[in-house]
Protein backbone atom coordinates (compact mmCIF):
# COMPACT_ATOMS: atom_id res chain seq x y z
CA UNK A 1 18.88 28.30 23.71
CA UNK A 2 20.62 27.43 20.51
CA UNK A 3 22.60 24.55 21.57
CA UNK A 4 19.37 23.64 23.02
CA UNK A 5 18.01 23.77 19.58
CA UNK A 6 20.71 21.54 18.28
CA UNK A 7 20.38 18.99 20.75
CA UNK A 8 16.86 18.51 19.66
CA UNK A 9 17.48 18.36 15.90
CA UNK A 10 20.46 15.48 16.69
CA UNK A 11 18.43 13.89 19.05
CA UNK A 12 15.78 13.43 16.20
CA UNK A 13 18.03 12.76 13.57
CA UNK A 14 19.42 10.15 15.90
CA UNK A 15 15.70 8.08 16.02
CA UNK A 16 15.97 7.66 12.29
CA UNK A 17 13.47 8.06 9.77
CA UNK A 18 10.04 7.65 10.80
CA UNK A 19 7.86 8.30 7.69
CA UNK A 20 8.09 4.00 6.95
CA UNK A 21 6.20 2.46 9.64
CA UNK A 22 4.31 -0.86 8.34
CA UNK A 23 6.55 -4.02 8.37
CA UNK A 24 7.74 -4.00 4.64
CA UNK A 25 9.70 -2.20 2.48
CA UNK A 26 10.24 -1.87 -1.40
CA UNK A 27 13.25 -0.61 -3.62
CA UNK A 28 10.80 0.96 -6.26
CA UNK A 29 12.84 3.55 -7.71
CA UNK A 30 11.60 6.60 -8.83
CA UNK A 31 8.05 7.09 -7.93
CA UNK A 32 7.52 8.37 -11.64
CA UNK A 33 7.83 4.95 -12.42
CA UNK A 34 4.79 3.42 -10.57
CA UNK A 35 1.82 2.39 -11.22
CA UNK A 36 -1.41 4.24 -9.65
CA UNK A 37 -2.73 2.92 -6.60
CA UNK A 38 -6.10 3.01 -8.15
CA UNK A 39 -4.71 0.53 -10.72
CA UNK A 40 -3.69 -2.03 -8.06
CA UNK A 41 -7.17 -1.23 -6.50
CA UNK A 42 -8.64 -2.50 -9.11
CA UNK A 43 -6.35 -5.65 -10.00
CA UNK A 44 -7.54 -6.93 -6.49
CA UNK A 45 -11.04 -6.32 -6.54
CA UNK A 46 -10.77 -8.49 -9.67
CA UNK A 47 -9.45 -10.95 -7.71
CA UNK A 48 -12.32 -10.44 -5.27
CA UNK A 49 -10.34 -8.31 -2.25
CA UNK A 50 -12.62 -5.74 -0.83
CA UNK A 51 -10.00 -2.94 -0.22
CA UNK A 52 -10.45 -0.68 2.61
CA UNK A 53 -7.90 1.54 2.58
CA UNK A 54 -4.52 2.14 0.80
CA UNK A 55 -1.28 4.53 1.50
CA UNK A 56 2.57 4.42 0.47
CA UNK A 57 4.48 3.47 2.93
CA UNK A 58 7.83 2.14 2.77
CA UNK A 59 8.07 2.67 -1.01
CA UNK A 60 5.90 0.02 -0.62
CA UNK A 61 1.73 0.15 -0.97
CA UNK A 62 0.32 -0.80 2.10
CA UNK A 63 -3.29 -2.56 1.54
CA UNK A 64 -6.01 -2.82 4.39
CA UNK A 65 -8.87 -5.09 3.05
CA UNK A 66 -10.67 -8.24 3.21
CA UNK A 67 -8.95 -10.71 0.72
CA UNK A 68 -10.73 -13.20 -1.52
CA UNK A 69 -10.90 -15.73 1.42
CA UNK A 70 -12.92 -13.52 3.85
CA UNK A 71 -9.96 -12.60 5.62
CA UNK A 72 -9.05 -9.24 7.18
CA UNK A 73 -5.51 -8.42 6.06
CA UNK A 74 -2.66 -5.51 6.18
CA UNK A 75 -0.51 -6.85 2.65
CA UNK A 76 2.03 -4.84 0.67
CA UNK A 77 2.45 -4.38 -2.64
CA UNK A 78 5.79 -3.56 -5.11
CA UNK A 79 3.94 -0.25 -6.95
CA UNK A 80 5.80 -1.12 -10.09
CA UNK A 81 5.00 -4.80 -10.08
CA UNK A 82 1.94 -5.51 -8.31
CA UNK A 83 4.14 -8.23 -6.35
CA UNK A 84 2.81 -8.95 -3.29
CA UNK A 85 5.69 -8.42 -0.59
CA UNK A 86 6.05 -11.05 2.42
CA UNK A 87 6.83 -9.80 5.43
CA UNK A 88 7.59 -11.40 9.04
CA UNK A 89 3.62 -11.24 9.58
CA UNK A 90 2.39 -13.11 6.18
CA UNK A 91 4.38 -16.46 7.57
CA UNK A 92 2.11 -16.73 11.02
């Protein structure tokens, strides 16, 4: 039962982590160090984004919204800069 045990917990260590799922990913540093996602929130409905819904994923923040263009998007966003971050997606 044990080595049972164990050959689960390698087997899942094996996959890798699997808390960063979008298609981006930031080296933020420490997360004492950003910015509040309520502050980016509001830089981009300034721009005229209509935000939807917002998470950390990544180190990155992952924005679902409409942009200024009336376009549904999924963007990311450096939570120290504000930077937008391309990914493989934003060049289709």
């Amino acid at each position: 039962m044990i080595l049972r045990s164990v050959a689960f917990t390698l087997a899942l260590l094996a996959i890798g982590p699997v808390t960063a799922t979008g298609l981006a990913t930031c080296d933020s540093g420490d997360p004492s160090t950003w910015k509040s996602m309520d502050a980016l929130k509001e830089k981009l409905t300034g721009e005229g984004w209509k935000v939807r819904h917002m998470k950390e994923d990544g180190g990155c923040y992952e924005v679902y919204a409409i942009d200024d263009k009336g376009s549904k998007v999924e963007a990311y966003f450096h939570p120290v800069t504000f930077e937008r971050v391309p990914t493989e997606h934003d060049a289709h």
